[in-house]
C-alpha atoms as a PDB file:
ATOM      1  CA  UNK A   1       0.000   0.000   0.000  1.00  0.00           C
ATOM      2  CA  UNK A   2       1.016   3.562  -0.752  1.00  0.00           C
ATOM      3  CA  UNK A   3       0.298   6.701   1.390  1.00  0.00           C
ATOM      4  CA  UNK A   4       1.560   9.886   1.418  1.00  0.00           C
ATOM      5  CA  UNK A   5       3.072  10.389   4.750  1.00  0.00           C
ATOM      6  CA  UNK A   6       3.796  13.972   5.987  1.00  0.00           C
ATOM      7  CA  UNK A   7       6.741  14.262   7.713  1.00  0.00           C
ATOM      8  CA  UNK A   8       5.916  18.224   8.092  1.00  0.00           C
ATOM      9  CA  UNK A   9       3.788  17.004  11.169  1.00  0.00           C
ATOM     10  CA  UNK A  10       5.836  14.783  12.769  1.00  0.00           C
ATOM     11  CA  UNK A  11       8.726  16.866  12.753  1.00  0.00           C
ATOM     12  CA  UNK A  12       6.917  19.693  13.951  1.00  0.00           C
ATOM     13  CA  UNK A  13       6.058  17.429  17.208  1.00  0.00           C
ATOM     14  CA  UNK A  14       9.379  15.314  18.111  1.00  0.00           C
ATOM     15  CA  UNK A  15       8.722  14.315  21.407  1.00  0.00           C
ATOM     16  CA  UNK A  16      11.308  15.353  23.681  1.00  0.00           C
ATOM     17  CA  UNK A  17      11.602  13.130  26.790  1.00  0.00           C
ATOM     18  CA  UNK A  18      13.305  15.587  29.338  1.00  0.00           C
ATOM     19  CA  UNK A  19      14.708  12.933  31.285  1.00  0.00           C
ATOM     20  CA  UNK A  20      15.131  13.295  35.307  1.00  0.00           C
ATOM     21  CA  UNK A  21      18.648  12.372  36.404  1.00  0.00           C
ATOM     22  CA  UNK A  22      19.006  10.796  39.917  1.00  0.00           C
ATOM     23  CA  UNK A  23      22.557  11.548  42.063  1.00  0.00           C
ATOM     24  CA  UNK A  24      23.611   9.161  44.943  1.00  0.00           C
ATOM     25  CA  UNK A  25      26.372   9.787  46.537  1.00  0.00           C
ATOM     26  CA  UNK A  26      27.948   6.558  46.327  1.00  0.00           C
ATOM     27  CA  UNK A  27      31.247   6.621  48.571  1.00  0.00           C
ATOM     28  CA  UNK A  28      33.607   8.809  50.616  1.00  0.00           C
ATOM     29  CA  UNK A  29      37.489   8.960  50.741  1.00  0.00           C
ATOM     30  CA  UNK A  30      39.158  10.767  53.291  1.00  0.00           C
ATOM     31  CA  UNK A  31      43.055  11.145  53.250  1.00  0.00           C
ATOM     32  CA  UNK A  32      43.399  12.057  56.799  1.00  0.00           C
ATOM     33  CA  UNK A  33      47.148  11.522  55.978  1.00  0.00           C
ATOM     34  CA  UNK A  34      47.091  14.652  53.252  1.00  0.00           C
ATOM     35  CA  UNK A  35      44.652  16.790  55.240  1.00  0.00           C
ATOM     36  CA  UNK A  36      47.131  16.749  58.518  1.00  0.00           C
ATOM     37  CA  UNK A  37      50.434  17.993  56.453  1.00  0.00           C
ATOM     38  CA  UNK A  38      48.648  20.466  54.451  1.00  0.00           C
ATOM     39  CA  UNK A  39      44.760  21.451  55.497  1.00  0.00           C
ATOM     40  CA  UNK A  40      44.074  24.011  58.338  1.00  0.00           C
ATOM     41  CA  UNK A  41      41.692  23.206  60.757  1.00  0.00           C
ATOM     42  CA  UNK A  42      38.380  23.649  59.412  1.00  0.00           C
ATOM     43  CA  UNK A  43      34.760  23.326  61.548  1.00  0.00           C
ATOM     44  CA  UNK A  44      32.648  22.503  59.220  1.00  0.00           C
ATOM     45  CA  UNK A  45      33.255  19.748  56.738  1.00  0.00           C
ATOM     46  CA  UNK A  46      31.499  17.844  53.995  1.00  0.00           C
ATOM     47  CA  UNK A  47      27.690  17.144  55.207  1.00  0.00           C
ATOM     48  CA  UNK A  48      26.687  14.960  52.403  1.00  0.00           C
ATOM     49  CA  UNK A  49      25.855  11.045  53.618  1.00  0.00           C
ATOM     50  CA  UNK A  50      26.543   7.786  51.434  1.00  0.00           C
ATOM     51  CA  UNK A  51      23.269   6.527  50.153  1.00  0.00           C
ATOM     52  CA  UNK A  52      21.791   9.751  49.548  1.00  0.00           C
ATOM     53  CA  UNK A  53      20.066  11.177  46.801  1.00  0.00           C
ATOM     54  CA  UNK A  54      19.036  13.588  45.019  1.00  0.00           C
ATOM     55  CA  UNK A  55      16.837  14.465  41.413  1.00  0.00           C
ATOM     56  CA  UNK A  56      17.741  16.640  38.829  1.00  0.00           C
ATOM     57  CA  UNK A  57      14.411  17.682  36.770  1.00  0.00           C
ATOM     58  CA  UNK A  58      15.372  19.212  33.375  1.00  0.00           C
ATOM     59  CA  UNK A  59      19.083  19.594  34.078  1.00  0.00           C
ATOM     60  CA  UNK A  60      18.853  21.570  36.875  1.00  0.00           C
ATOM     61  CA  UNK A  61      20.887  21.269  40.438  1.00  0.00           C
ATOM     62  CA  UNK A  62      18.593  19.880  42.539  1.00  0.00           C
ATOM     63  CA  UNK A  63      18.180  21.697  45.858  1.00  0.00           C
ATOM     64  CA  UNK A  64      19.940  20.730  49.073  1.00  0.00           C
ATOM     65  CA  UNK A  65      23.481  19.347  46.701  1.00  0.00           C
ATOM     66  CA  UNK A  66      26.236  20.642  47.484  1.00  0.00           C
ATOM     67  CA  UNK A  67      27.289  23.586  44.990  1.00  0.00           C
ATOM     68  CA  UNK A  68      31.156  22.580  44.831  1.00  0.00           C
ATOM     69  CA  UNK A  69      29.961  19.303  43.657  1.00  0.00           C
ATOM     70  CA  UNK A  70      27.087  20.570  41.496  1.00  0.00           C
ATOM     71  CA  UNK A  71      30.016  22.244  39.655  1.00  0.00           C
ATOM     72  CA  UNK A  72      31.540  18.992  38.733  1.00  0.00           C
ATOM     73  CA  UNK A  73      29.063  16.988  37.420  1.00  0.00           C
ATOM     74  CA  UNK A  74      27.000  19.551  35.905  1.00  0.00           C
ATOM     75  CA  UNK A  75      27.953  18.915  31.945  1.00  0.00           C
ATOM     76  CA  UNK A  76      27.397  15.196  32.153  1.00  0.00           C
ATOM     77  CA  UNK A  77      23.469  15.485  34.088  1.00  0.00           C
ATOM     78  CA  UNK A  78      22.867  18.452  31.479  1.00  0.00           C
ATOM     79  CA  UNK A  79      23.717  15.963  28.720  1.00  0.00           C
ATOM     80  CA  UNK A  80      21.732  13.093  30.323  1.00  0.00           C
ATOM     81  CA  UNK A  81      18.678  15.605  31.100  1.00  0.00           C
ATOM     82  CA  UNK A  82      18.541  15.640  27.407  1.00  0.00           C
ATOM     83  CA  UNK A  83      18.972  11.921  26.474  1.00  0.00           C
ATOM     84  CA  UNK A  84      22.748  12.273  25.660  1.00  0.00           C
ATOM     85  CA  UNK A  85      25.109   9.542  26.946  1.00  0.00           C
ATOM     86  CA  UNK A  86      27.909   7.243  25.716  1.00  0.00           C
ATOM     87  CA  UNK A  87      30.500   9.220  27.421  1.00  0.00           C
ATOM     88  CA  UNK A  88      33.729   8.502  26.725  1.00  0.00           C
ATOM     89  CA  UNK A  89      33.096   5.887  23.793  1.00  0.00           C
ATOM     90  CA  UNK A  90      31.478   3.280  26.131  1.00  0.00           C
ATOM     91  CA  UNK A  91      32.882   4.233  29.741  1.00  0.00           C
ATOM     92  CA  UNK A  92      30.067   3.076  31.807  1.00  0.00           C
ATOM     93  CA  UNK A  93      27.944  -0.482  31.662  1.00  0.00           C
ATOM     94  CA  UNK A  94      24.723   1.988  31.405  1.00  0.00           C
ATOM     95  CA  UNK A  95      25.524   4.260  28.582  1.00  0.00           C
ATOM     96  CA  UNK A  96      22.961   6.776  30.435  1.00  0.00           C
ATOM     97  CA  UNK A  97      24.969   7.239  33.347  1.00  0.00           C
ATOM     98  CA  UNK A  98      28.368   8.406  35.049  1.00  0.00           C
ATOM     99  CA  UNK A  99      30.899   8.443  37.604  1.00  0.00           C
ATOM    100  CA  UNK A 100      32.001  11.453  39.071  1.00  0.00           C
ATOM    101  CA  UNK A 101      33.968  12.322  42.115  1.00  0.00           C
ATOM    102  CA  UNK A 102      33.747  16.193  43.493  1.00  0.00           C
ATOM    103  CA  UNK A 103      36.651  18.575  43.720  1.00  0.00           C
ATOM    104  CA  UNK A 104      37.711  18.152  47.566  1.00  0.00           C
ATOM    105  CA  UNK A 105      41.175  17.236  47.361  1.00  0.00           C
ATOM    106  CA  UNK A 106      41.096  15.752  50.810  1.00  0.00           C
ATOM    107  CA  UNK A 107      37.932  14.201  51.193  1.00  0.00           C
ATOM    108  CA  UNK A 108      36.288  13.245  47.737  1.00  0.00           C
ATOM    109  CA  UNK A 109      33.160  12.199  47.465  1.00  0.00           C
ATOM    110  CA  UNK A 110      32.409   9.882  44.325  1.00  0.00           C
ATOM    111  CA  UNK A 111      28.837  10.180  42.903  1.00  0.00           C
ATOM    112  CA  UNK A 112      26.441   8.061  40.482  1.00  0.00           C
ATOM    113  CA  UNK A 113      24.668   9.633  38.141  1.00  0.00           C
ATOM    114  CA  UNK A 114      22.400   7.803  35.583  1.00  0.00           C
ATOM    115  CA  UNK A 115      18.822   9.117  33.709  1.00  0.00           C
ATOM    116  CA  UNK A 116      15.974   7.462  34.838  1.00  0.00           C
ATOM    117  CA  UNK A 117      12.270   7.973  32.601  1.00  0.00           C
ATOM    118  CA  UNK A 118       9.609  10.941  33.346  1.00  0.00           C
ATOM    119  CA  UNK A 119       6.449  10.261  32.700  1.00  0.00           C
ATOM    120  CA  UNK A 120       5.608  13.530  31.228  1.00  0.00           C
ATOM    121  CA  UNK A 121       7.356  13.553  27.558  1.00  0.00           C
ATOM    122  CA  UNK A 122       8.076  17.514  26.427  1.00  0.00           C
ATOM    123  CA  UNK A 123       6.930  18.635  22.889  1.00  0.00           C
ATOM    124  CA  UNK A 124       9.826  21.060  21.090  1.00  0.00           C
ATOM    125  CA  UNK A 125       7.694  23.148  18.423  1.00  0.00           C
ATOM    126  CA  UNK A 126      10.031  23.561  15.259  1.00  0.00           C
ATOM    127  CA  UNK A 127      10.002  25.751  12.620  1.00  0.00           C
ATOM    128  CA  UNK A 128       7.226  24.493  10.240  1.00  0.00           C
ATOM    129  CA  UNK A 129       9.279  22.433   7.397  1.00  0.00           C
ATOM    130  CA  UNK A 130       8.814  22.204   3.570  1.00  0.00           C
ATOM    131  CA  UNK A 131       9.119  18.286   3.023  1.00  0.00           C
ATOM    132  CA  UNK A 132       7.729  16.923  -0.149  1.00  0.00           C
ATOM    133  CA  UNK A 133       4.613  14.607   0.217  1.00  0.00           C
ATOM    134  CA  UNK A 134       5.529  12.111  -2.088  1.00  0.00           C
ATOM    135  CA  UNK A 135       3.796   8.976  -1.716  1.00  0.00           C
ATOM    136  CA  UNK A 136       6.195   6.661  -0.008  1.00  0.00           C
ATOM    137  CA  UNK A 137       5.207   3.296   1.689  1.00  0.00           C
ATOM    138  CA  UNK A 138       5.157   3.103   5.025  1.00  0.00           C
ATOM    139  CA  UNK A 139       7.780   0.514   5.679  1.00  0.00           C
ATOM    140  CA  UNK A 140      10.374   3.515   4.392  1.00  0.00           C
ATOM    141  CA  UNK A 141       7.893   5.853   6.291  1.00  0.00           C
ATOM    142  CA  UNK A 142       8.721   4.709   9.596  1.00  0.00           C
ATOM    143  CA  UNK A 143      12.276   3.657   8.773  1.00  0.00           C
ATOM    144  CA  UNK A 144      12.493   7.874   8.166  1.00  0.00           C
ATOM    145  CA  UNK A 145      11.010   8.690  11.108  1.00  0.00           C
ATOM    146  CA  UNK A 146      13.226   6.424  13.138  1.00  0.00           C
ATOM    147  CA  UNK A 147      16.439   8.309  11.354  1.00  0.00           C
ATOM    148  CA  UNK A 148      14.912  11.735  12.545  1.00  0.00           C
ATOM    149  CA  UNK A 149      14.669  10.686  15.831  1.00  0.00           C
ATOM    150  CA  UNK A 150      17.997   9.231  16.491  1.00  0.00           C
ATOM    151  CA  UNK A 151      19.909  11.682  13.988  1.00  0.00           C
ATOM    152  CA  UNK A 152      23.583  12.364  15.866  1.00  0.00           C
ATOM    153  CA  UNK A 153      23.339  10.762  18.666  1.00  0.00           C
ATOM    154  CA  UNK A 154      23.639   7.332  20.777  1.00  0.00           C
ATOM    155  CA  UNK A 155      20.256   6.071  22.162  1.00  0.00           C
ATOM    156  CA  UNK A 156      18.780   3.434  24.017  1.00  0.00           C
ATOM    157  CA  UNK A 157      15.820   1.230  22.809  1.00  0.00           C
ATOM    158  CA  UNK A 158      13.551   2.925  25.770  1.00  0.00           C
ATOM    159  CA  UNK A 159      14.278   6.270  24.458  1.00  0.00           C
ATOM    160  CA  UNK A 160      13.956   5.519  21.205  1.00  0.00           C
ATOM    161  CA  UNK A 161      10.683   4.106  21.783  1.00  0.00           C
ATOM    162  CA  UNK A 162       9.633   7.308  23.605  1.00  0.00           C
ATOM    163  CA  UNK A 163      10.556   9.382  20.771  1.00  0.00           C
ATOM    164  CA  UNK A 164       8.646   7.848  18.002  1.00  0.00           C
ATOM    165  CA  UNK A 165       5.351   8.260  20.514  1.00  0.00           C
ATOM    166  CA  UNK A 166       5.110   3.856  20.828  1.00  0.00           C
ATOM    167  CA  UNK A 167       4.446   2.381  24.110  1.00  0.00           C
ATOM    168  CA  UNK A 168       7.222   0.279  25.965  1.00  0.00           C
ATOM    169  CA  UNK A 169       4.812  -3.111  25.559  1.00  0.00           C
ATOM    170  CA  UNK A 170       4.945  -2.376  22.109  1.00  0.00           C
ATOM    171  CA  UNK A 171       8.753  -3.756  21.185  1.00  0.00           C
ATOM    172  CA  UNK A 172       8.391  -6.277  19.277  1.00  0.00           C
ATOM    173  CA  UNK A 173       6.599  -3.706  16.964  1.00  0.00           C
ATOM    174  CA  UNK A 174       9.756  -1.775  17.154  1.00  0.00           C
ATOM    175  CA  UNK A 175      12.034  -4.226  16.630  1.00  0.00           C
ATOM    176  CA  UNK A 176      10.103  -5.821  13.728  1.00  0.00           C
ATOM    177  CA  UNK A 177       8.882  -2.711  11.842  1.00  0.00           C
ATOM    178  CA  UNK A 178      11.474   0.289  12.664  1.00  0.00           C
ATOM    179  CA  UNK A 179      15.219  -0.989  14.066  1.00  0.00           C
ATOM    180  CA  UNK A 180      15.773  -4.496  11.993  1.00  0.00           C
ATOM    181  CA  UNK A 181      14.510  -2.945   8.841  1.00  0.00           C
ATOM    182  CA  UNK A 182      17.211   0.629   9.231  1.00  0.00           C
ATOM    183  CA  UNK A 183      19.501  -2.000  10.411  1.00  0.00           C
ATOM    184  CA  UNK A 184      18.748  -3.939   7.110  1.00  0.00           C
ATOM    185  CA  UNK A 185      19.447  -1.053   5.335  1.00  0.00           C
ATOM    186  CA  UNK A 186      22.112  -0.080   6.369  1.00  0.00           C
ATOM    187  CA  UNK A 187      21.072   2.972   8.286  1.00  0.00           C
ATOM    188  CA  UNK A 188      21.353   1.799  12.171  1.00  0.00           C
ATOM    189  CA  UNK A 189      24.032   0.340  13.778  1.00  0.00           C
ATOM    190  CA  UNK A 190      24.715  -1.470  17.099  1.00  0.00           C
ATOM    191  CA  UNK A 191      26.465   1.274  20.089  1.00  0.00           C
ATOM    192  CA  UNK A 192      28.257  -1.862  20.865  1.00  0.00           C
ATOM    193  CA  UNK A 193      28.284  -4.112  17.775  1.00  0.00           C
ATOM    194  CA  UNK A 194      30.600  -6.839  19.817  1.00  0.00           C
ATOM    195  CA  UNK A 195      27.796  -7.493  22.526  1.00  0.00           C
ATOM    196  CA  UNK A 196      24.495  -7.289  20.540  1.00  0.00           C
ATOM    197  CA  UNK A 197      22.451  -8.477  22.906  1.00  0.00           C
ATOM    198  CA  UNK A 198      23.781  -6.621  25.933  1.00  0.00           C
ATOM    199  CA  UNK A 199      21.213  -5.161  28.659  1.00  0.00           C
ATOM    200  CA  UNK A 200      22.173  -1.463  27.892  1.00  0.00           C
ATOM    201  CA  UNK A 201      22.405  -1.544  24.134  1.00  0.00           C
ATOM    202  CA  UNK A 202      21.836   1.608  22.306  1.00  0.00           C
ATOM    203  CA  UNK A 203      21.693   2.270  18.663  1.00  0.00           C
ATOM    204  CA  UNK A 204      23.295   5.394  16.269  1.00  0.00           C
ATOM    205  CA  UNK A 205      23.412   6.154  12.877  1.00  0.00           C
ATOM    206  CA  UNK A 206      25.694   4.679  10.233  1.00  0.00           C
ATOM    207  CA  UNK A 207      27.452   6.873   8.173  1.00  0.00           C
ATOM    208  CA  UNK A 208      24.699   6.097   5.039  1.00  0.00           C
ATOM    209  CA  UNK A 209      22.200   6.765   7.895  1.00  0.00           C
ATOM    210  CA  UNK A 210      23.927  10.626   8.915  1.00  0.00           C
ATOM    211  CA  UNK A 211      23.786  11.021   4.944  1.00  0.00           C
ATOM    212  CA  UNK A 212      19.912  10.068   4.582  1.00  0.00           C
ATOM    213  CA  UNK A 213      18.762  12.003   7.783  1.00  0.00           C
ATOM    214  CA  UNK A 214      21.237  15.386   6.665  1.00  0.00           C
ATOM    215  CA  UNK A 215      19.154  14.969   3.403  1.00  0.00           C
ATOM    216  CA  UNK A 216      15.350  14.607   5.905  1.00  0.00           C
ATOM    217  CA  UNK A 217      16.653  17.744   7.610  1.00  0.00           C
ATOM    218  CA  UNK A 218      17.508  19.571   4.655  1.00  0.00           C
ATOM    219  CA  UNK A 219      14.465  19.436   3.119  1.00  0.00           C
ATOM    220  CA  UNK A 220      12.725  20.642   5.909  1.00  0.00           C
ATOM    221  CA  UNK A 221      14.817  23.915   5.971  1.00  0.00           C
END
């Protein structure tokens, strides 16, 4: 069957899961060895406790962190807040997450960070596009909407999923009738090709994909 499908509309209404971003403060190392040769005697230390955590809600320090720390991790729960991970070329076992230890020199404390879902997806009005209306099937309708989602970046299957407005129950439908056919194509590839079937695999564009969505994106200039 053929049907025009217009992209104008779904561009104009990516969903754009701002994801929360939960901190625990994992562990604490004290070098009571450094702070006797070179710290003065302070009163008031560190107050933060291991196991304790905090939100972030659309990138934002959440209230009650410490500011020095804040400081530290802000670029990588800024990143996450907006569905960016993969640091470092596959760092972390979660993609969506990080390790990072604060700035005290004498009494560090390291802290987890990782994205975790909100309910309540965010719509990001674009410009209003000029994409021709062809008719196109919709096998190579949805495989175009999956390449506007994921465009440059690294993404999980949840997020993915999110994005292209399906509901989590509905994977095989994913997998079946979006991923395996870009994959097919030659448009998606595995974040980890090695592991395919790992817990945390996310998916990115091939090089033909980056080509096919630059030319989606163009036309909707």
């Amino acid at each position: 069957m053929r049907v025009a499908i217009i992209l104008c509309t779904f561009a104009t209404n990516i969903l754009q899961t701002m994801a929360k971003v939960r901190i625990t403060a994992i562990r604490q190392t004290v070098y009571t060895d450094l702070m006797a040769k070179y710290e003065n005697p302070i009163e008031h230390t560190c107050s933060v406790q291991e196991g304790q955590q905090w939100i972030s809600i659309d990138g934002k320090c959440p209230e009650g962190l410490c500011l020095a720390a804040w400081e530290t991790m802000r670029h990588f729960v800024e990143k996450l807040s907006h569905g960016k991970g993969n640091f470092y070329d596959g760092w972390m076992q979660n993609p969506m997450s990080a390790m990072i230890s604060c700035n005290d020199g004498f009494r560090p404390f390291t802290f987890y960070i990782e994205a975790i879902e909100d309910s309540t997806p965010k719509v990001e009005q674009l410009p209003q596009p000029i994409f021709p209306t062809q008719p196109i099937d919709k096998a190579e309708g949805r495989i175009q909407k999956l390449i506007l989602v994921i465009g440059n970046q690294t993404m999980p299957r949840r997020q993915i999923i999110a994005y292209l407005g399906l509901k989590q129950r509905s994977r095989r439908n994913f997998m079946d009738n979006y991923l395996r056919p870009a994959i097919a194509q030659g448009y998606v590839v595995f974040a980890y090709p090695n592991s395919p079937n790992k817990p945390e695999q996310a998916y990115r564009l091939s090089a033909n994909g980056l080509e096919r969505w630059t030319q989606l994106t163009t036309n909707m200039q």
